[in-house]
Protein backbone atom coordinates (compact mmCIF):
# COMPACT_ATOMS: atom_id res chain seq x y z
CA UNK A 1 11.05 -21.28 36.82
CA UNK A 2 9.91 -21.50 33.31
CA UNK A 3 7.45 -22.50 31.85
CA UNK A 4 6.36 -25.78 30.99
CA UNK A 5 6.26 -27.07 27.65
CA UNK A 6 3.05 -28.24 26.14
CA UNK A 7 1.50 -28.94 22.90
CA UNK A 8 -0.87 -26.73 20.98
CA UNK A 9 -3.76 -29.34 22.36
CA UNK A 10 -2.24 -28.53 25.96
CA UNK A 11 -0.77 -31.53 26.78
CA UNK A 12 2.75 -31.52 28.54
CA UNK A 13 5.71 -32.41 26.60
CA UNK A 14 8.26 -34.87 27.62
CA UNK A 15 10.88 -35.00 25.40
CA UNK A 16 11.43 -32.74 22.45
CA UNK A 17 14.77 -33.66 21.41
CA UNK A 18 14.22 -37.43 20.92
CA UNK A 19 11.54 -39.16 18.58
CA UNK A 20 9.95 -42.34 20.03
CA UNK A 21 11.65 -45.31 18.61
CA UNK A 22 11.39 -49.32 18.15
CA UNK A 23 14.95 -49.60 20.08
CA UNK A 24 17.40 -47.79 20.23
CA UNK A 25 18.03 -47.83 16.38
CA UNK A 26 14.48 -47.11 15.38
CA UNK A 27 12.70 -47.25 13.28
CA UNK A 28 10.46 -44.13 14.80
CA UNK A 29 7.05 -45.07 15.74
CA UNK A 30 4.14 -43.80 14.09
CA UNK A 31 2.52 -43.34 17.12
CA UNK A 32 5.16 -40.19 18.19
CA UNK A 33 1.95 -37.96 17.66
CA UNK A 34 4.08 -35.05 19.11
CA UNK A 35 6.64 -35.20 16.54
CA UNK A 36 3.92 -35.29 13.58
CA UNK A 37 2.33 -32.69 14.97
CA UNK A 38 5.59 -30.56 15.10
CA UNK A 39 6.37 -31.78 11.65
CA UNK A 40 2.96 -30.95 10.20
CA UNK A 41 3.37 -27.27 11.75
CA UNK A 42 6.54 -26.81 10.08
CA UNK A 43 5.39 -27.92 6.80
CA UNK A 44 2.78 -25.32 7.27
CA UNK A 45 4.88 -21.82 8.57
CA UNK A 46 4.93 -20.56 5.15
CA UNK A 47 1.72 -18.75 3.57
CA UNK A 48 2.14 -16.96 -0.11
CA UNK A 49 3.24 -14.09 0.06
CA UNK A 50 1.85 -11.17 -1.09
CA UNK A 51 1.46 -10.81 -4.86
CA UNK A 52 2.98 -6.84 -4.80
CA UNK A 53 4.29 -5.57 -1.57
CA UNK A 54 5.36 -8.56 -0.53
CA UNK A 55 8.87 -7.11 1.59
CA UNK A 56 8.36 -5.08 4.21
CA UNK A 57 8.53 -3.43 7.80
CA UNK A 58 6.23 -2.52 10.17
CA UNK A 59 5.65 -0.85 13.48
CA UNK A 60 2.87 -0.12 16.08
CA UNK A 61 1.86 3.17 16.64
CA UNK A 62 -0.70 6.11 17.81
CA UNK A 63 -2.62 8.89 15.55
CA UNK A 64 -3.31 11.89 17.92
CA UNK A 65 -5.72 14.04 16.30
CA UNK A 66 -4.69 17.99 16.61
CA UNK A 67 -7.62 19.68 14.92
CA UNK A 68 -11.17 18.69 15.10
CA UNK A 69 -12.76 17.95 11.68
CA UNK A 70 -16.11 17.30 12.40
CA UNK A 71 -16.85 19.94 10.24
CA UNK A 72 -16.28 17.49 7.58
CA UNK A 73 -17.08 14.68 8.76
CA UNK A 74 -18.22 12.10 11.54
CA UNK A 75 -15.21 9.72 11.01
CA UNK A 76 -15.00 9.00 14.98
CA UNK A 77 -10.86 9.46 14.42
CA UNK A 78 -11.65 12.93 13.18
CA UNK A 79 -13.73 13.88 15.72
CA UNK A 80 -12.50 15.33 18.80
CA UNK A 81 -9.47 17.33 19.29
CA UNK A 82 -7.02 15.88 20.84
CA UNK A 83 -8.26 11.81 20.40
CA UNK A 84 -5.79 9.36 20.16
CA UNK A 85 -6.04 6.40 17.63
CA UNK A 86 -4.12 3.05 18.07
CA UNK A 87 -2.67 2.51 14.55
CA UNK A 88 -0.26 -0.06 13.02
CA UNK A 89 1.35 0.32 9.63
CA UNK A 90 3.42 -1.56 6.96
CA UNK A 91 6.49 -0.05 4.68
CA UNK A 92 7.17 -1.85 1.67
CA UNK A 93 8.86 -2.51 -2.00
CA UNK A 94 5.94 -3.26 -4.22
CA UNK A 95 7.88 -5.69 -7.16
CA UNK A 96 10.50 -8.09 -5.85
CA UNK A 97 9.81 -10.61 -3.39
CA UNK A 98 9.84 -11.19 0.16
CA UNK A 99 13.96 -11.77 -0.25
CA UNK A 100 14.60 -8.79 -2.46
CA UNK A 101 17.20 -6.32 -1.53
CA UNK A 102 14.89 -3.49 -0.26
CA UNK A 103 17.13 -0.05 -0.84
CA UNK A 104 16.73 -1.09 -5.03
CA UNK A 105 14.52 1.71 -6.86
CA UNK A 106 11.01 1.12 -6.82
CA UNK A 107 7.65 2.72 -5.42
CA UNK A 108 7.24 1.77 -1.86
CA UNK A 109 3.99 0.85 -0.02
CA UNK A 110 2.69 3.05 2.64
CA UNK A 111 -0.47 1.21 3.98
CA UNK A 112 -1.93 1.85 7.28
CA UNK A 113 -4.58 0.78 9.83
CA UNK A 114 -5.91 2.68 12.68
CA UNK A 115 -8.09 0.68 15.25
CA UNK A 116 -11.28 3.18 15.38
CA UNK A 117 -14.28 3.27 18.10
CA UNK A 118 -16.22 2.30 14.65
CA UNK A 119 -13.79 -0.47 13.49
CA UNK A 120 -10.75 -0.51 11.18
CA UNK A 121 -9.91 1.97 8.95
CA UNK A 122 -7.49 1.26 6.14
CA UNK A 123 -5.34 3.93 4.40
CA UNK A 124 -3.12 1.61 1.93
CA UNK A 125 -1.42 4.00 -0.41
CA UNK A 126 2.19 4.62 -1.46
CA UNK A 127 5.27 6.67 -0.72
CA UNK A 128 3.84 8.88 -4.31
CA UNK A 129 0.84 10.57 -4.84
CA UNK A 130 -0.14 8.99 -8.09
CA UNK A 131 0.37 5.81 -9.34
CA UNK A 132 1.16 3.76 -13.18
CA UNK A 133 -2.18 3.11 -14.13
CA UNK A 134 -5.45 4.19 -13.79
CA UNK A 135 -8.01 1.62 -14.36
CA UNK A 136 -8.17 -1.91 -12.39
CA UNK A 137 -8.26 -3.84 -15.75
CA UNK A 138 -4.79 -3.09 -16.05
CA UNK A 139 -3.16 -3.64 -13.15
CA UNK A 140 -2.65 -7.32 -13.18
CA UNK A 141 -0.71 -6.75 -16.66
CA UNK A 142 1.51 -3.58 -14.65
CA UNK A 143 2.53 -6.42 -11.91
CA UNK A 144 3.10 -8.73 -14.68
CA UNK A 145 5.63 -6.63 -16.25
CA UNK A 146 7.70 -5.66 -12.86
CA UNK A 147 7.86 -9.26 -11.93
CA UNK A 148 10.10 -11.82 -13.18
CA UNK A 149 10.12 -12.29 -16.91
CA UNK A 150 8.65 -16.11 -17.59
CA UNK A 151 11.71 -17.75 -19.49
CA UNK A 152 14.51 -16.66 -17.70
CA UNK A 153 12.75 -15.58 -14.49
CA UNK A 154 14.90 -12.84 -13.96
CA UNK A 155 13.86 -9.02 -13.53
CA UNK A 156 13.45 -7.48 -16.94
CA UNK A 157 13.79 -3.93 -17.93
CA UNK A 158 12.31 -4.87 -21.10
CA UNK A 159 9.20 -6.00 -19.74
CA UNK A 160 8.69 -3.10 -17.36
CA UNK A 161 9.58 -0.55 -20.21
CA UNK A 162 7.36 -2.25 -22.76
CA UNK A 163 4.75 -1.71 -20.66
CA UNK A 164 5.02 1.64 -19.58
CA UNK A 165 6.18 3.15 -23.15
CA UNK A 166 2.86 1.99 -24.36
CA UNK A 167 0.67 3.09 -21.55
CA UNK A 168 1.21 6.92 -21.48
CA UNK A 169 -0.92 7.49 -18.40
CA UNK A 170 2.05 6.13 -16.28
CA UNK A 171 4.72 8.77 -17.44
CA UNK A 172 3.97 11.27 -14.64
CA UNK A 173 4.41 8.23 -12.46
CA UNK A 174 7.55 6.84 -13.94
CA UNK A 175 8.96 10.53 -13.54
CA UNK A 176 8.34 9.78 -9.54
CA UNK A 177 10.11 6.51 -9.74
CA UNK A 178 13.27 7.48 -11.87
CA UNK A 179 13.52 11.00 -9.55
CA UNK A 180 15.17 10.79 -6.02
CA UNK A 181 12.42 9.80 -4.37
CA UNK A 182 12.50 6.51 -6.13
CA UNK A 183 15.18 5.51 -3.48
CA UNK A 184 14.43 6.30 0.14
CA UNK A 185 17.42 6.83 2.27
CA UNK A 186 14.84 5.34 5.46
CA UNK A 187 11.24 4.35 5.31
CA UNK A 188 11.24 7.26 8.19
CA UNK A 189 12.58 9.77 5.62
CA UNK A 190 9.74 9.28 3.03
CA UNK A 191 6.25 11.39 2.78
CA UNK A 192 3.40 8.76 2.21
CA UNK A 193 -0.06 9.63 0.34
CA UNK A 194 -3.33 7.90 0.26
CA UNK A 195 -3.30 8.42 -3.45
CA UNK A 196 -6.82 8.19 -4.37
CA UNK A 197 -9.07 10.75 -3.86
CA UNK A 198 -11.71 9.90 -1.16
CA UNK A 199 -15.14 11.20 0.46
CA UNK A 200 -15.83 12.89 3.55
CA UNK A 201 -19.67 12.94 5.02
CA UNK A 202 -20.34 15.06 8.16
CA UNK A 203 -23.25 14.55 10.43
CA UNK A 204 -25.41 16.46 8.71
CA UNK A 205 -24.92 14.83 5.28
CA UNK A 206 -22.58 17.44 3.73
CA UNK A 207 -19.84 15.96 1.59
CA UNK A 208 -15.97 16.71 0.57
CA UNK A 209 -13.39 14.95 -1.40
CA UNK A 210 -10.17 14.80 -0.11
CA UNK A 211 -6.62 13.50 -0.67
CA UNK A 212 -4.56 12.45 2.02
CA UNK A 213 -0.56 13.79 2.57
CA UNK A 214 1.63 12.21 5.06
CA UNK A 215 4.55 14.31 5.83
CA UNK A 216 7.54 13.19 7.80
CA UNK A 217 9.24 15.09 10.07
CA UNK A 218 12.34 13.11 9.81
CA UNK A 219 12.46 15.07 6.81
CA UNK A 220 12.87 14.18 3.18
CA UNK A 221 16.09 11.87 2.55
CA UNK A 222 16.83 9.84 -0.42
CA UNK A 223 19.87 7.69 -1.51
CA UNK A 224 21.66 8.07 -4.69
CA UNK A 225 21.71 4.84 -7.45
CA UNK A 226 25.17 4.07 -5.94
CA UNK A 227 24.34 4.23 -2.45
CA UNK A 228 21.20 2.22 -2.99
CA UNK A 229 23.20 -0.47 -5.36
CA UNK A 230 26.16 -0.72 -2.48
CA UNK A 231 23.85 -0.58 0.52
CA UNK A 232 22.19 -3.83 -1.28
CA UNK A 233 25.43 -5.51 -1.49
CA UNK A 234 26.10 -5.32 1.96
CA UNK A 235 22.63 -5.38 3.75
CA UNK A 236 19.57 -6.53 1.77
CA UNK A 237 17.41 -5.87 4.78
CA UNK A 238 18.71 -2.66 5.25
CA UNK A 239 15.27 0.10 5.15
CA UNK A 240 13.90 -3.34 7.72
CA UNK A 241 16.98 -2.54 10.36
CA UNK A 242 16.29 1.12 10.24
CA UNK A 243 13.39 1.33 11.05
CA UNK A 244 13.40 -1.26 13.73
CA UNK A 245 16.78 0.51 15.08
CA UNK A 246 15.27 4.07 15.19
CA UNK A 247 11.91 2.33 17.71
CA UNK A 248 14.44 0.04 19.59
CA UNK A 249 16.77 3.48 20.44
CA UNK A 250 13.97 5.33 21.31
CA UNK A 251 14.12 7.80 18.05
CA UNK A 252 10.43 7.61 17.57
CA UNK A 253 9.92 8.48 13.74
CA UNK A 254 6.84 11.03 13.57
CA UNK A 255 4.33 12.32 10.42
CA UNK A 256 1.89 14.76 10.25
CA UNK A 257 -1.43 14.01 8.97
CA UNK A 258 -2.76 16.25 6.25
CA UNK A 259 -5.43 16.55 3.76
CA UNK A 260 -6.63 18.17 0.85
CA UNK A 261 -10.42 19.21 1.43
CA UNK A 262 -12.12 19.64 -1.79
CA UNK A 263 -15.94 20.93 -1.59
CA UNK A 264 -17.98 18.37 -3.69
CA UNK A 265 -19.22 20.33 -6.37
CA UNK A 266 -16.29 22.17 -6.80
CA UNK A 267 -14.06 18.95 -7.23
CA UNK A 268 -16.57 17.27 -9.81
CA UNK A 269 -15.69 20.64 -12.15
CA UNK A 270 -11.82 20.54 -11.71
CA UNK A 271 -9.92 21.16 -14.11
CA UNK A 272 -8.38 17.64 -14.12
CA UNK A 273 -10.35 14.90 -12.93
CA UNK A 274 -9.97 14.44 -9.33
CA UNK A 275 -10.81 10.57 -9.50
CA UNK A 276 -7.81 10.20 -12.18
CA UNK A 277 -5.25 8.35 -9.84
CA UNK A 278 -2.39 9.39 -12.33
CA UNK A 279 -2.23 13.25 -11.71
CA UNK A 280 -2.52 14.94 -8.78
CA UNK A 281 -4.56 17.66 -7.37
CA UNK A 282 -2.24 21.03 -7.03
CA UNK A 283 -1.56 22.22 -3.04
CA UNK A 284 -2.19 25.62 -4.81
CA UNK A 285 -5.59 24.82 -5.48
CA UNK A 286 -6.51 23.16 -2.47
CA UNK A 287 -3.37 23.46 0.04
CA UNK A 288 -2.64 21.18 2.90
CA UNK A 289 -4.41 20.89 5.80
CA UNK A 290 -2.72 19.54 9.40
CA UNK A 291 -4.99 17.63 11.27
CA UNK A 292 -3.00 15.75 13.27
CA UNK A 293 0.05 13.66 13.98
CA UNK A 294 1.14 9.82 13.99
CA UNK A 295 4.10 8.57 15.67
CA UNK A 296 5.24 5.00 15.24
CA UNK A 297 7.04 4.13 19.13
CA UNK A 298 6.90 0.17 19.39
CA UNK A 299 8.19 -2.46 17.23
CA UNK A 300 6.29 -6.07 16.94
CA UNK A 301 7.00 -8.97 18.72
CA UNK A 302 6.72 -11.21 16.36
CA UNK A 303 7.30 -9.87 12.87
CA UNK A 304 5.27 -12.99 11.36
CA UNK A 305 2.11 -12.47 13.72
CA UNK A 306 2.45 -8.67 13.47
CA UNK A 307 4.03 -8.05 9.74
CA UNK A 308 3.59 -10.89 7.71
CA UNK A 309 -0.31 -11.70 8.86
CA UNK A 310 -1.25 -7.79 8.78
CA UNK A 311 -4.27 -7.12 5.85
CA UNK A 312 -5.27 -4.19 4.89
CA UNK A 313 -8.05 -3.28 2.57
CA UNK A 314 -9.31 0.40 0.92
CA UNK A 315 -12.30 -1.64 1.42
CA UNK A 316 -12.17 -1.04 5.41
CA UNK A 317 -14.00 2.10 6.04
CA UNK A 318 -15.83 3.53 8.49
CA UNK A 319 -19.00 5.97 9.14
CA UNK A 320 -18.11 9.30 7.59
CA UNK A 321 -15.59 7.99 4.86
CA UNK A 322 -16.81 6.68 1.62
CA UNK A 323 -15.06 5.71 -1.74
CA UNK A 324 -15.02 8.06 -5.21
CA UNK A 325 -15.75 7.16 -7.86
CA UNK A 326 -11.81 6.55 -8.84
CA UNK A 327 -11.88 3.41 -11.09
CA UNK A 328 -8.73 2.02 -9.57
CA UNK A 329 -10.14 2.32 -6.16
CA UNK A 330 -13.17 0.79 -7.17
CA UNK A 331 -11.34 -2.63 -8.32
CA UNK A 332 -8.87 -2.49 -5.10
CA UNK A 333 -12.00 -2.60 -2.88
CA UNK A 334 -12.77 -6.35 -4.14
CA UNK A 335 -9.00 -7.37 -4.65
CA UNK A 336 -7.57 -6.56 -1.58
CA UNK A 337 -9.67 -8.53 0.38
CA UNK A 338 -10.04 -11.79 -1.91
CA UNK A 339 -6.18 -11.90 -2.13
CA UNK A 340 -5.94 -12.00 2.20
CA UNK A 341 -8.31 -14.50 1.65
CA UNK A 342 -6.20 -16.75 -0.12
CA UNK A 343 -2.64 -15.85 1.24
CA UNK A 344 -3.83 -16.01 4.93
CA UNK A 345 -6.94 -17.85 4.97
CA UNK A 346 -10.95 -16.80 5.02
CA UNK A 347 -10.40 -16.03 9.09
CA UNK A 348 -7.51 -13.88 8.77
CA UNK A 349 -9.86 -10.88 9.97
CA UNK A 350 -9.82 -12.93 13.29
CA UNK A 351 -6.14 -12.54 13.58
CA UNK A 352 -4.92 -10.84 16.43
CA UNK A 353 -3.44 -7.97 14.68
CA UNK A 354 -6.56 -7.57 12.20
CA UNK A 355 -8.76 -7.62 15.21
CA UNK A 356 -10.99 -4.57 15.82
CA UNK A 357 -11.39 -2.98 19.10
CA UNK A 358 -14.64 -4.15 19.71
CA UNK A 359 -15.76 -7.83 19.15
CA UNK A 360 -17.41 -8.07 16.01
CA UNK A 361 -21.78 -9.02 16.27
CA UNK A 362 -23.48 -10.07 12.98
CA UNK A 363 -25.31 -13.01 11.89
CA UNK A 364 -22.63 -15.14 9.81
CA UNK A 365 -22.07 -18.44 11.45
CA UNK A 366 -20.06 -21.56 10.59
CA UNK A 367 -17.77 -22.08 8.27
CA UNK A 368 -13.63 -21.03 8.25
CA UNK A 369 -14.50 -17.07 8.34
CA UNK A 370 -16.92 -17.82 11.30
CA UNK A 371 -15.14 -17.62 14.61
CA UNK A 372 -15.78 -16.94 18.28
CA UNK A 373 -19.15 -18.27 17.79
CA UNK A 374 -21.86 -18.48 20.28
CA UNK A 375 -25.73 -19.62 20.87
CA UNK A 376 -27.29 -16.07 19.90
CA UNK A 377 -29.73 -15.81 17.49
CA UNK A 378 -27.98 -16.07 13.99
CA UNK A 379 -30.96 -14.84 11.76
CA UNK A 380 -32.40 -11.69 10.89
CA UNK A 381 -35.13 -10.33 11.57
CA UNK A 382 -35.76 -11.90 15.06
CA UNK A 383 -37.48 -11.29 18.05
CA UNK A 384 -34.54 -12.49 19.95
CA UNK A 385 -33.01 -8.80 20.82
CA UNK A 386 -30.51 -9.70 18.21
CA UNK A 387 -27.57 -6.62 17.20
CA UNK A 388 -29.23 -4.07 15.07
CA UNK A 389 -28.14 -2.15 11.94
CA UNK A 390 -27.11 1.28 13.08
CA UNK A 391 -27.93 4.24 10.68
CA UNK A 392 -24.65 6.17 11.67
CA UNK A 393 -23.33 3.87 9.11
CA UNK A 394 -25.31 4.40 6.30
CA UNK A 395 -23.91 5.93 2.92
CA UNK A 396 -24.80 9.03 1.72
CA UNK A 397 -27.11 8.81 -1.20
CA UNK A 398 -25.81 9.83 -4.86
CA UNK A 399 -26.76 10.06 -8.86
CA UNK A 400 -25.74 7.07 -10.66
CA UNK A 401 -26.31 7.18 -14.22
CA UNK A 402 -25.39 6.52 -18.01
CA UNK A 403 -24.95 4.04 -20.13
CA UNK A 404 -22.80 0.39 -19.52
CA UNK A 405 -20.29 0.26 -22.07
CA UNK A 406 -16.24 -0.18 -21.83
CA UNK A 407 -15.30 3.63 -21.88
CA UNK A 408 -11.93 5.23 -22.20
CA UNK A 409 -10.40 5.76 -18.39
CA UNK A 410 -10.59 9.46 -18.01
CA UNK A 411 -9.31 13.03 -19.95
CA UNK A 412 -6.39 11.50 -22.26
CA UNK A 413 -4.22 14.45 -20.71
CA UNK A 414 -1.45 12.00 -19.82
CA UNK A 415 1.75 14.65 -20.03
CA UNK A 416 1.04 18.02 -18.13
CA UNK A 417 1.50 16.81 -15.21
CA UNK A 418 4.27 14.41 -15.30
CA UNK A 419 6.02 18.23 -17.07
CA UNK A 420 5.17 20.05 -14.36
CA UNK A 421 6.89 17.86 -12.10
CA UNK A 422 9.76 18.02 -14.22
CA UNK A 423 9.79 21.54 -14.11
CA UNK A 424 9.54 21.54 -10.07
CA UNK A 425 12.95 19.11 -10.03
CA UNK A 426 16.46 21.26 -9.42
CA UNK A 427 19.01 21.12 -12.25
CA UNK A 428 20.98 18.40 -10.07
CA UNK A 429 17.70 16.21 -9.64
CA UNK A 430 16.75 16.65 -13.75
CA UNK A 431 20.57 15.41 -14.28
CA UNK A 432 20.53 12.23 -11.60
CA UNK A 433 16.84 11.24 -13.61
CA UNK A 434 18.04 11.31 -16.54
CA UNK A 435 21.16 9.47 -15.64
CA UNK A 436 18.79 6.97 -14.03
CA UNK A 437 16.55 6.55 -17.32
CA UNK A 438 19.30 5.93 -19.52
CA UNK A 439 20.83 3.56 -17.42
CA UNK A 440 17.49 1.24 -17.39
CA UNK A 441 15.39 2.32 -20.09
CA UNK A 442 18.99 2.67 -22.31
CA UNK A 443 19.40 -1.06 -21.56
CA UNK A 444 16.45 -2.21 -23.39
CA UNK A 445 16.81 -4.04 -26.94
CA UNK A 446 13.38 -3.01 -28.38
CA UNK A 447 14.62 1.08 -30.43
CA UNK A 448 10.54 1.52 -30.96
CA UNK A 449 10.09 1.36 -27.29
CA UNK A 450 13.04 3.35 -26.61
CA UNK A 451 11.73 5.47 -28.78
CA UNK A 452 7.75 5.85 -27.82
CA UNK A 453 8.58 6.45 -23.69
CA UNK A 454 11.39 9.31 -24.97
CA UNK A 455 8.37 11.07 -27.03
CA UNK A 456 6.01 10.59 -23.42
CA UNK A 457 8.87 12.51 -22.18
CA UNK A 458 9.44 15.15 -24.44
CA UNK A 459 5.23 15.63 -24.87
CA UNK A 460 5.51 16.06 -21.18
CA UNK A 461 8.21 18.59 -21.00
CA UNK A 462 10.41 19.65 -24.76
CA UNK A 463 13.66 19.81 -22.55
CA UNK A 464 12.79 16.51 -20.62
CA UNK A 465 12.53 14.70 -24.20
CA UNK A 466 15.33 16.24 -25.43
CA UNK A 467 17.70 15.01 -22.65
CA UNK A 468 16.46 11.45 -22.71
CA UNK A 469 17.04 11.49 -26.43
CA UNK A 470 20.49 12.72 -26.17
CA UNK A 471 21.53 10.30 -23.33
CA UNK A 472 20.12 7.59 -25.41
CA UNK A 473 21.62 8.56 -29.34
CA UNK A 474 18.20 8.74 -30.33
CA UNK A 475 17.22 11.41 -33.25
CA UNK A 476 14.97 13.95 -32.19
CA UNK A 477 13.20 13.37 -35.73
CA UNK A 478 12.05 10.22 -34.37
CA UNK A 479 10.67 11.68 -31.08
CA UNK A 480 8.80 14.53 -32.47
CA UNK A 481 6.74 12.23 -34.87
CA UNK A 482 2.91 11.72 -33.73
């Protein structure tokens, strides 16, 4: 026998196909409170969606930890060989919108939050290692420029182009987007990265930087423009069936968790800044560490409760993990939370899938982002046995100095890099990205910007430039001009 049906107040419900009339004609009464309640709900299932990342998938999971890193540090998850972590975590696109075809080239979001002894921990990073720009005062104008363009609110190549050819730092990221990886055959077949670099403290106060690698062991698999351009045609959804296919048939996709451990001094005298989100830090240098393994093995029941309502902050840290100095990390530990805030609403940490293991105990009371509230004590200090800081969770102490002023973000090395990964593509890879760049950056009507992102290329790699020149009937005269 099923079950009855009731309102959201609890009371049972009589009729739901019929609204309460004057006669059988009508008009309806106002006094049908059930149907204004069920109209006022509908008018209210859609939130914003997210500015950026606002398509996506997402699956349940657990983090088994293989190698004990308390070495490094006291991160609870990291502690313990053999612990296992409930995690959940969201794939996305990061430009279109929540109805954008998903297989279309773009970076894709690769955020994750495991639900820790010590509370959440977010990892929210991206299927690359670096990312367009480096400093948080320009990241509202990089979203500007892959959105819709104002007057004809269509997706502009001129726009996204205009940006990038005059912001040099995000050639070595551009290289990542027009290269294969740009276009994930399966959110399953992508490596993820946490991007930024981060800070490890151990229990006895010894710190490391280090850089996060998720590597899948679906192995590496990306679709070719055509495959990604047809696939759209037919399925716009398609990376959100495959991944739900692979956890419904019981082909549990898998990562392994890695990191690059950096000893502190050592990582503040790099040779490239290490807080630089635009470059990376070479696996020569500092090679890969596995620590342990995540597998993703149930799908949500409800995508909205699940999916849609999931937040996740770089802001969401816990004992043993602290944030570098990186500038654009530094900005994305106020945004992420203000904009969940707004989309969701100032409870959304009291969503079910936001929840932390434990129930949280502090002091805040009333109010929307008050919830679950009791007749405790709600002041500090008190006499009333009231919850009490814990020094586990206390930052390490560390030299801030110098003077306030607006200073350039970082080393202006803004080529190397995006070369050397030039240089790592195969022959067939160089030829499908610089077929790719010609057919979007070749569309553009401004010749100066066509110009300025073909000399980022060739001041990143001679041969790289000279392609992209070719491809494009530019003269090389042009290009080699400072």
């Amino acid at each position: 026998m099923s079950d009855k049906l009731r309102t959201e107040a609890g009371q049972p419900w009589a009729d739901n196909n019929h609204s309460l009339t004057a006669g059988k004609r009508g008009p309806v009464l106002m006094q049908d409170y059930q149907l204004l309640e069920k109209l006022a709900h509908f008018n209210r299932e859609r939130i914003p969606e997210r500015v950026v990342h606002a398509k996506g998938a997402g699956a349940k999971g657990v983090f088994t930890l293989t190698h004990d890193m308390s070495k490094y540090t006291k991160a609870d998850l990291f502690n313990g060989k053999g612990k296992k972590t409930p995690m959940f975590i969201r794939f996305s696109q990061v430009a279109g919108e929540a109805g954008y075809p998903d297989t279309l080239r773009d970076v894709r979001g690769f955020a994750m939050k495991f639900y820790t002894q010590d509370g959440n921990y977010d990892i929210v990073g991206n299927n690359t290692p670096v990312f367009f720009v480096n400093d948080p005062l320009k990241f509202p104008d990089f979203i500007h420029s892959q959105k819709r363009d104002p007057k004809t609110h269509l997706r502009s190549q001129d726009m996204q182009w205009d940006f990038w050819s005059h912001s040099p730092e995000s050639v070595h990221q551009v290289t990542y987007l027009m290269g294969d990886r740009g276009n994930p055959a399966s959110y399953a077949t992508m490596n993820g990265y946490g991007s930024h670099t981060f800070k490890w403290v151990n229990a006895k106060g010894q710190v490391y930087w280090v850089k996060y690698h998720f590597i899948s062991e679906q192995g590496v698999k990306n679709m070719s423009e055509h495959t990604a351009s047809m696939t759209a045609s037919k399925d716009t959804d398609y990376l959100i069936h495959d991944l739900f296919d692979r956890i419904e048939q019981k082909h549990y996709p898998k990562w392994k968790v890695c990191v690059q451990i950096i000893p502190y001094e050592e990582g503040l005298h790099y040779k490239r800044d290490i807080f630089d989100v635009t470059k990376v830090v070479s696996k020569k240098d500092y090679p890969l560490h596995q620590i342990g393994e995540f597998v993703l093995n149930e799908n949500p029941e409800n995508y909205f409760d699940d999916v849609e309502e999931a937040a996740f902050s770089p802001a969401n840290m816990v004992p043993g993990i602290e944030p570098s100095p990186d500038k654009l990390l530094q900005g994305r530990l106020f945004a992420y939370k203000d904009a969940e805030r707004y989309r969701l609403g100032a409870n959304y940490e009291s969503l079910p899938i936001n929840r932390p293991l434990h129930k949280p105990k502090n002091y805040e009371r009333d109010g929307f982002m008050a919830q679950g509230q009791d007749s405790s004590v709600n002041y500090e200090p008190n006499g009333e046995n009231g919850p009490k800081e814990d020094p586990h969770a206390k930052i390490k102490p560390y030299d801030v100095s110098g003077k306030a002023d607006s200073y350039d973000t970082y080393a202006p090395d803004y080529y190397s890099a995006a070369g050397a990964l030039y240089r790592v593509y195969s022959p067939a890879e160089r030829d499908r990205l610089i077929e790719t760049i010609k057919g979007t950056l070749g569309t553009v009507k401004s010749h100066e910007n066509k110009v300025l992102e073909t000399r980022q290329f060739y001041n990143a790699d001679h041969e790289y430039g000279e392609r992209v020149a070719k491809a494009l009937g530019l003269k090389m005269d042009e290009i080699k001009t400072k």
